[in-house]
PDB file of N, CA and C in Angstrom:
ATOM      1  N   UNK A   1      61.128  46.394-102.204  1.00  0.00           N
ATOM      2  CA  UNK A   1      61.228  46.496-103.632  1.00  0.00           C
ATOM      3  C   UNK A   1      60.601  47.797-104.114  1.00  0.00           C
ATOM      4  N   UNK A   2      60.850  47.881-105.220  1.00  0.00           N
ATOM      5  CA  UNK A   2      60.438  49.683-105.909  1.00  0.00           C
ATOM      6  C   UNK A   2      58.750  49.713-105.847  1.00  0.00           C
ATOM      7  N   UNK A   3      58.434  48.180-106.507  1.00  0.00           N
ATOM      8  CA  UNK A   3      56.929  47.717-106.657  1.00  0.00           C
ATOM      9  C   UNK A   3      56.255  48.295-105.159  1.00  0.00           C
ATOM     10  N   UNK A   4      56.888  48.259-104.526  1.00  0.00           N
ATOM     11  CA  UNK A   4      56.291  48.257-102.887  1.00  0.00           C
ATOM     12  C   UNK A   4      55.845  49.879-101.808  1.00  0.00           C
ATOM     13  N   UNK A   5      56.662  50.618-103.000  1.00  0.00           N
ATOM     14  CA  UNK A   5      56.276  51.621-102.734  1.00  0.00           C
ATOM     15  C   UNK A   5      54.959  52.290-102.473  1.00  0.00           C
ATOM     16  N   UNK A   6      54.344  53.008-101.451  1.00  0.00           N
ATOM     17  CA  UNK A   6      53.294  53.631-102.057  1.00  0.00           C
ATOM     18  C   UNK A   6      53.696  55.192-102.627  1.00  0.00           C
ATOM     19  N   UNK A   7      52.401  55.723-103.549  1.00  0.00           N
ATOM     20  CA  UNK A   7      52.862  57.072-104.091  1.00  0.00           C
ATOM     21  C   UNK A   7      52.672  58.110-103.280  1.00  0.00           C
ATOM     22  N   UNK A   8      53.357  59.291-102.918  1.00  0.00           N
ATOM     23  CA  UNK A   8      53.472  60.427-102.863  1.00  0.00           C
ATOM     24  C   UNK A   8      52.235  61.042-103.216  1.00  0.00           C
ATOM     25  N   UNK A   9      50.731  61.502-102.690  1.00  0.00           N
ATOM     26  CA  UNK A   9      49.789  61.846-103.054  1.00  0.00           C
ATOM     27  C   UNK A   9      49.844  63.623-103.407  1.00  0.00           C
ATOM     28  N   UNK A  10      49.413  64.094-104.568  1.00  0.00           N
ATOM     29  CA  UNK A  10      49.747  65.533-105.012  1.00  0.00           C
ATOM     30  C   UNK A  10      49.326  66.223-103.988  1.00  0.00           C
ATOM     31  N   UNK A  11      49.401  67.757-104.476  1.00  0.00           N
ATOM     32  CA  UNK A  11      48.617  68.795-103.704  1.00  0.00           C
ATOM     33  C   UNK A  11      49.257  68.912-101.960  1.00  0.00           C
ATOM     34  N   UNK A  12      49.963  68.584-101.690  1.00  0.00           N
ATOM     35  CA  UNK A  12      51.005  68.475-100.350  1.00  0.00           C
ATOM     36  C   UNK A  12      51.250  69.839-100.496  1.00  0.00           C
ATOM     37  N   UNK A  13      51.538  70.456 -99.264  1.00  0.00           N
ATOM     38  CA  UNK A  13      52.296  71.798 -98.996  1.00  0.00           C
ATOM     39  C   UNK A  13      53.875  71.744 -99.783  1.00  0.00           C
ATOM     40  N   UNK A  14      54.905  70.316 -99.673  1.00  0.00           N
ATOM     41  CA  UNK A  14      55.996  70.432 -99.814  1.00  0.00           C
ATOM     42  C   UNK A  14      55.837  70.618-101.526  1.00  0.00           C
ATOM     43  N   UNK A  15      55.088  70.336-102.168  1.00  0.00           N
ATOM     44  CA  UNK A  15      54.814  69.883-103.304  1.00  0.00           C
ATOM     45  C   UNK A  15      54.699  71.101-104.365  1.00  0.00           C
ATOM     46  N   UNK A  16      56.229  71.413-104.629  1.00  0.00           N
ATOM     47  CA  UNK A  16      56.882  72.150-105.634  1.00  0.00           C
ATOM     48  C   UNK A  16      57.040  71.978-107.449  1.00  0.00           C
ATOM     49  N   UNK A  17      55.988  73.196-107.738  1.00  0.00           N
ATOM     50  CA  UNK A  17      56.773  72.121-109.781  1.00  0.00           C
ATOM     51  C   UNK A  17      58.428  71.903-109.534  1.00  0.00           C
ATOM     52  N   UNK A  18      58.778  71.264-110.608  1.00  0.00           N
ATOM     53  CA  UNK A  18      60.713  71.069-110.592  1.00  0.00           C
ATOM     54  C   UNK A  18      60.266  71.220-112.521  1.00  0.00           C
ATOM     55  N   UNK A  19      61.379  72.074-112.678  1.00  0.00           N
ATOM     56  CA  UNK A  19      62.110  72.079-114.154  1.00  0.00           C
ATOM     57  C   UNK A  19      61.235  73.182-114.951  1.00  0.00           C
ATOM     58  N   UNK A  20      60.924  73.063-115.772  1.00  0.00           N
ATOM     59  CA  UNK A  20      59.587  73.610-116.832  1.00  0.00           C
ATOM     60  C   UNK A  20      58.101  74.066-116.042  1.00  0.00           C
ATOM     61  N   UNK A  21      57.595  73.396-115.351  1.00  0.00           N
ATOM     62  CA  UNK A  21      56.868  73.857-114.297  1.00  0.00           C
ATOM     63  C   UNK A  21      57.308  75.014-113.549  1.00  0.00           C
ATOM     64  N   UNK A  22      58.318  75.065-113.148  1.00  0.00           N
ATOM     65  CA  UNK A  22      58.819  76.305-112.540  1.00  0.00           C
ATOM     66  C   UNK A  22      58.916  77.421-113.411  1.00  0.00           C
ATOM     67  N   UNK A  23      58.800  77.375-114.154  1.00  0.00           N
ATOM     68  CA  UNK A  23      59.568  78.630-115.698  1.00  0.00           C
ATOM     69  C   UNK A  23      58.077  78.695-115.635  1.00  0.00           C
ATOM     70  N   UNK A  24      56.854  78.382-116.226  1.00  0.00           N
ATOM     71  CA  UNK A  24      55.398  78.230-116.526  1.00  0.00           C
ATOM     72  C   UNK A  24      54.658  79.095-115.468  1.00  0.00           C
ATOM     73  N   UNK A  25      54.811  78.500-114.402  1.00  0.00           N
ATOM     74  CA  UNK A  25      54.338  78.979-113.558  1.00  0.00           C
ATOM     75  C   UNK A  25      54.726  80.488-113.290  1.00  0.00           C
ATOM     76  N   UNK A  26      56.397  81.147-113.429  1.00  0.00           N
ATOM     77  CA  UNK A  26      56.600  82.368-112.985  1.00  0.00           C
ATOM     78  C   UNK A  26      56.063  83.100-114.055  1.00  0.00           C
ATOM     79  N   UNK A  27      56.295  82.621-114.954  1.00  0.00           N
ATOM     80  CA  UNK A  27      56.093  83.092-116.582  1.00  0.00           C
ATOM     81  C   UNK A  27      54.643  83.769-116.278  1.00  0.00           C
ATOM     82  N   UNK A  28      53.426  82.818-116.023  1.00  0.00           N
ATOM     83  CA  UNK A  28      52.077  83.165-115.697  1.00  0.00           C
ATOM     84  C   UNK A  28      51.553  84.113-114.742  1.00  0.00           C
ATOM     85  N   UNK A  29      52.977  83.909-113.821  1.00  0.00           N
ATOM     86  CA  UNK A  29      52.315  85.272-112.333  1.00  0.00           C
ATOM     87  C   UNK A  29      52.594  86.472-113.067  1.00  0.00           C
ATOM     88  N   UNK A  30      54.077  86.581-113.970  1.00  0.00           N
ATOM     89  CA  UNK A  30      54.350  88.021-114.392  1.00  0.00           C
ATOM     90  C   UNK A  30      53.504  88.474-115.506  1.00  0.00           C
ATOM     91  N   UNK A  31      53.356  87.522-116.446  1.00  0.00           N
ATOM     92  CA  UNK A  31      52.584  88.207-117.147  1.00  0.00           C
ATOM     93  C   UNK A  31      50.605  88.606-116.751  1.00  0.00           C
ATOM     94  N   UNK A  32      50.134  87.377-116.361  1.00  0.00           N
ATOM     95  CA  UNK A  32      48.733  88.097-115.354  1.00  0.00           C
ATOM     96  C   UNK A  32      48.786  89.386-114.682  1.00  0.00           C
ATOM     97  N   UNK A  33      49.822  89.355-113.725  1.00  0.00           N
ATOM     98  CA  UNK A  33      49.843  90.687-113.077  1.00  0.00           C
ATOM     99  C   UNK A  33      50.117  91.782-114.078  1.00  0.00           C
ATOM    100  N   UNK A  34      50.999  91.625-114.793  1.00  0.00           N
ATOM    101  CA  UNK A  34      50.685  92.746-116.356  1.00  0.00           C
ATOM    102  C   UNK A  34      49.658  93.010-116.694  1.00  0.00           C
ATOM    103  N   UNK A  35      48.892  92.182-116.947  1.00  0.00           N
ATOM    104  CA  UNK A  35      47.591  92.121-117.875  1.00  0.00           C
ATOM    105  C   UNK A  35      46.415  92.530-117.105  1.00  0.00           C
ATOM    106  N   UNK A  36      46.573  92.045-115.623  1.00  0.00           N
ATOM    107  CA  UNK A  36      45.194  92.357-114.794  1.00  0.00           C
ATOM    108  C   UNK A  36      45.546  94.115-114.243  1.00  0.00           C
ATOM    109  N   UNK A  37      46.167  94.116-113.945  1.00  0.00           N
ATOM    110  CA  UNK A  37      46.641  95.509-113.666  1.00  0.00           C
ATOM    111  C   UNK A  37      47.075  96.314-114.573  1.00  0.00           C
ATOM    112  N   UNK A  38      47.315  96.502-115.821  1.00  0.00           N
ATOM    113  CA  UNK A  38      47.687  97.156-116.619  1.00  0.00           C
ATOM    114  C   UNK A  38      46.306  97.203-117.107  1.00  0.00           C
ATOM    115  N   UNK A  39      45.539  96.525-116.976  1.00  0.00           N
ATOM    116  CA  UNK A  39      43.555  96.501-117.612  1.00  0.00           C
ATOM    117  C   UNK A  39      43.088  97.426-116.659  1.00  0.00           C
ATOM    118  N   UNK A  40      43.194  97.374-115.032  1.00  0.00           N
ATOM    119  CA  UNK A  40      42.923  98.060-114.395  1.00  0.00           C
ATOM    120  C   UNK A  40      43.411  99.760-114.270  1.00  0.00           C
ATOM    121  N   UNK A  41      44.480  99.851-114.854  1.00  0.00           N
ATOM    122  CA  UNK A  41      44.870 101.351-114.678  1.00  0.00           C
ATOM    123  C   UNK A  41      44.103 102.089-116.256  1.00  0.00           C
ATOM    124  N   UNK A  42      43.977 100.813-117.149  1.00  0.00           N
ATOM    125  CA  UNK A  42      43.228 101.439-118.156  1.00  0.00           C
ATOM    126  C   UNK A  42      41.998 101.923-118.228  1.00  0.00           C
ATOM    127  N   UNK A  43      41.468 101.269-117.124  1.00  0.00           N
ATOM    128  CA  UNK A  43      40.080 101.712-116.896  1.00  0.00           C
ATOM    129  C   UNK A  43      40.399 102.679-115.933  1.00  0.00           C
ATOM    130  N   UNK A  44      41.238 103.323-114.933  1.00  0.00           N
ATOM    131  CA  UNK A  44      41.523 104.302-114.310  1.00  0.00           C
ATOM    132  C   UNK A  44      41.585 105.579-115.486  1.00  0.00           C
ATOM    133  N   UNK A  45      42.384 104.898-116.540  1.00  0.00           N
ATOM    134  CA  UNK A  45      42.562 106.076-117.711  1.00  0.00           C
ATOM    135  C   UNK A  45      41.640 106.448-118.554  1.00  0.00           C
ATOM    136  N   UNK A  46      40.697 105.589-118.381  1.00  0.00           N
ATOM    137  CA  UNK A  46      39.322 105.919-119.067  1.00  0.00           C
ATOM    138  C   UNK A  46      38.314 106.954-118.205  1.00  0.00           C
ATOM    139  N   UNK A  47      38.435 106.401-117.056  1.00  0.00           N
ATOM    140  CA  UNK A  47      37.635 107.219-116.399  1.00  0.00           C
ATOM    141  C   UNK A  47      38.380 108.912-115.916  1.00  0.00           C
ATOM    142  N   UNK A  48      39.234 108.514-115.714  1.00  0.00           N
ATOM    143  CA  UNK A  48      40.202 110.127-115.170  1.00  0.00           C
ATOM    144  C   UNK A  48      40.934 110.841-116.536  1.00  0.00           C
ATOM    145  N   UNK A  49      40.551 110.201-117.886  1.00  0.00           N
ATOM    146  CA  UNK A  49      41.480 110.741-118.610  1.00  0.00           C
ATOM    147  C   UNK A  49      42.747 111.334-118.211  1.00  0.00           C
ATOM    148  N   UNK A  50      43.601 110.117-117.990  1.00  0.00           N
ATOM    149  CA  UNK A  50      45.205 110.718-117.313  1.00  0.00           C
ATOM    150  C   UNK A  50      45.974 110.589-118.570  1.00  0.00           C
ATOM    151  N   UNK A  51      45.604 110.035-119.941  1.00  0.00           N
ATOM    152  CA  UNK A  51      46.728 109.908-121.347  1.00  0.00           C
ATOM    153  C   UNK A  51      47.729 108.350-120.805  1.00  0.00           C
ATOM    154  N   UNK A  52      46.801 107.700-120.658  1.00  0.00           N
ATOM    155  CA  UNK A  52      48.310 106.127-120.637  1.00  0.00           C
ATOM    156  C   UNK A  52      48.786 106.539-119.339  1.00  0.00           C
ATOM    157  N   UNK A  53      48.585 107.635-118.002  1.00  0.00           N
ATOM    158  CA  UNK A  53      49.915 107.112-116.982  1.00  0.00           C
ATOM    159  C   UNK A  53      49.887 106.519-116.079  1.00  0.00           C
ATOM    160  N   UNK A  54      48.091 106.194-115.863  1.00  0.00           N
ATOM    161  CA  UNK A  54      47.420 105.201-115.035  1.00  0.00           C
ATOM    162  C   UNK A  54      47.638 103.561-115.267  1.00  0.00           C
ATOM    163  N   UNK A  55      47.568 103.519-117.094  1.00  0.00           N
ATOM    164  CA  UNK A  55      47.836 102.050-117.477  1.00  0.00           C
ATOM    165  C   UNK A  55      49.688 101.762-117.101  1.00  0.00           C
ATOM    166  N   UNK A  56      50.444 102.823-117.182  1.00  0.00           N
ATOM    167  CA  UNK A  56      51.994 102.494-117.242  1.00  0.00           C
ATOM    168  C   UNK A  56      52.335 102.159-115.469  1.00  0.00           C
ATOM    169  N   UNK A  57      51.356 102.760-114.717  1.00  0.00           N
ATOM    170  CA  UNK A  57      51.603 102.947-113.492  1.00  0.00           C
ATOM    171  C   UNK A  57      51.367 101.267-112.967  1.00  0.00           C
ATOM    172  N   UNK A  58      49.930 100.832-113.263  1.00  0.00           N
ATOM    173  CA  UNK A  58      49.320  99.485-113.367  1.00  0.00           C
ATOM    174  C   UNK A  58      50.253  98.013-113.583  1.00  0.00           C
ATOM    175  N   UNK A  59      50.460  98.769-114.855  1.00  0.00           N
ATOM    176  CA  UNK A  59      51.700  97.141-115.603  1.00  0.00           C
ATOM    177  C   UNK A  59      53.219  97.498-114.361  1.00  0.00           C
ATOM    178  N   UNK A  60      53.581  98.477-114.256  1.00  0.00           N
ATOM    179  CA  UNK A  60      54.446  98.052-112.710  1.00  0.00           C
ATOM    180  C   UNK A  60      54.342  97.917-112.208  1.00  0.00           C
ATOM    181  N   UNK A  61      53.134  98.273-111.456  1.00  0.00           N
ATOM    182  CA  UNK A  61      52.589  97.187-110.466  1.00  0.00           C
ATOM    183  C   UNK A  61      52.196  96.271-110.129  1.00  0.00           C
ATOM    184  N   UNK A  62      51.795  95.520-111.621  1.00  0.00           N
ATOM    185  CA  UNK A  62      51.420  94.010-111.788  1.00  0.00           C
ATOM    186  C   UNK A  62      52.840  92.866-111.932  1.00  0.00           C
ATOM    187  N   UNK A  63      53.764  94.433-112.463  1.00  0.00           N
ATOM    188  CA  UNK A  63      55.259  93.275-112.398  1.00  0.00           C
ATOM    189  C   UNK A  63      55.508  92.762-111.454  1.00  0.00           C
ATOM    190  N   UNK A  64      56.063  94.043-110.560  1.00  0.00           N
ATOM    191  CA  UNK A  64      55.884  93.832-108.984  1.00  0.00           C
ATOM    192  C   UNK A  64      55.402  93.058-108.163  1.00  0.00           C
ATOM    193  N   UNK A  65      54.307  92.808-108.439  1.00  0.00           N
ATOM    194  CA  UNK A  65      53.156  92.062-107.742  1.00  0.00           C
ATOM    195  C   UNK A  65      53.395  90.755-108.532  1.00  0.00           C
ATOM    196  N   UNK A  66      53.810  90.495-109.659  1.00  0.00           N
ATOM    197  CA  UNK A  66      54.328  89.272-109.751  1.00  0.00           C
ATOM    198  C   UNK A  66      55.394  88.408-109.461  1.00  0.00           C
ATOM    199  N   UNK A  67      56.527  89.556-109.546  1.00  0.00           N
ATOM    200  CA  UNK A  67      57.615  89.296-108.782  1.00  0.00           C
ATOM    201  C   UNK A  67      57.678  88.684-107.138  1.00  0.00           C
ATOM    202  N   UNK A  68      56.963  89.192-106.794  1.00  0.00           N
ATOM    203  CA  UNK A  68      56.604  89.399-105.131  1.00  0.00           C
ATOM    204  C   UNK A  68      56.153  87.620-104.893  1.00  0.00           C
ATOM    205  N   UNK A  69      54.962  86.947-105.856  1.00  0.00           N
ATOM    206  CA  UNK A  69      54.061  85.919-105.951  1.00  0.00           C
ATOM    207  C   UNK A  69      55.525  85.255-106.665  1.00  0.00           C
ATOM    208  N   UNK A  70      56.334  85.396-107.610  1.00  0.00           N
ATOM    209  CA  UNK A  70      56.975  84.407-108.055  1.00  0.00           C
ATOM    210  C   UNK A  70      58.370  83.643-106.712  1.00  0.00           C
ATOM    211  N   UNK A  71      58.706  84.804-106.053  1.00  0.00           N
ATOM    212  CA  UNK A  71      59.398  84.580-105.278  1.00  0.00           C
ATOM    213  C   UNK A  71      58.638  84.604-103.696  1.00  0.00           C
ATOM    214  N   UNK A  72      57.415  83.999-103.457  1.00  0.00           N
ATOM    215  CA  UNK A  72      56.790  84.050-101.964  1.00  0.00           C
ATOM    216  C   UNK A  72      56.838  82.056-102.995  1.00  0.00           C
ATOM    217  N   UNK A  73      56.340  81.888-104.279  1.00  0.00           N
ATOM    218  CA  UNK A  73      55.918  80.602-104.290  1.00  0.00           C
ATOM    219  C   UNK A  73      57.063  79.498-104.515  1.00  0.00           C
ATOM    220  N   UNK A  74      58.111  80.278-105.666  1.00  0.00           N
ATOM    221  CA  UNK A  74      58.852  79.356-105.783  1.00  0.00           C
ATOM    222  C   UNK A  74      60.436  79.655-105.636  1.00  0.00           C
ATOM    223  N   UNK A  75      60.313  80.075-104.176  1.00  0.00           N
ATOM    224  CA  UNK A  75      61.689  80.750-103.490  1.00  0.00           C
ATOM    225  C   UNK A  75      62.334  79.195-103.147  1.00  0.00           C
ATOM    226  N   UNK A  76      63.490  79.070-102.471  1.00  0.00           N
ATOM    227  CA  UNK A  76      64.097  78.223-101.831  1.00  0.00           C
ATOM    228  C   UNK A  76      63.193  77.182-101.185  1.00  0.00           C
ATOM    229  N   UNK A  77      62.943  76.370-101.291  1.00  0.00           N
ATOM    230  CA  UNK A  77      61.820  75.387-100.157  1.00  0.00           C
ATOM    231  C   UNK A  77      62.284  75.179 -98.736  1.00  0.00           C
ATOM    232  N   UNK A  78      62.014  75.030 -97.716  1.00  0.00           N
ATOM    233  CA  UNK A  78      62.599  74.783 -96.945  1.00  0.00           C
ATOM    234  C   UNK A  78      62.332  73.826 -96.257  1.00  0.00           C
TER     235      UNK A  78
END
């Protein structure tokens, strides 16, 4: 019977968000990596006075680097 089931305990390796969780989650890697790295090239631009090309350099690399984390976490499962 359904009653008889036991549950599926979280935190499992297989254990993927599904739906809205998935959108949330990529949503959060791309924009962090924006924000932490685009903070970091600003403080590159503070210190080297480069005019913004340290911070522009940063936020692509935080895209990147989110991109990279959105698709290592929630690629195809296998």
């Amino acid at each position: 019977m359904a009653g008889d089931q036991t549950p599926r305990p979280a935190g499992e390796p297989d254990d993927y968000p599904s739906g809205a969780g998935q959108g949330w989650t990529a949503l959060s890697y791309l924009i962090g990596g924006m924000l932490v790295w685009g903070f970091i090239g600003w403080l590159v631009d503070q210190w080297l006075d480069t005019g913004g090309v340290a911070t522009g350099i940063g936020v692509v690399l935080g895209m990147a680097g989110g991109i990279i984390l959105v698709i290592r976490r929630l690629g195809t499962p296998t």
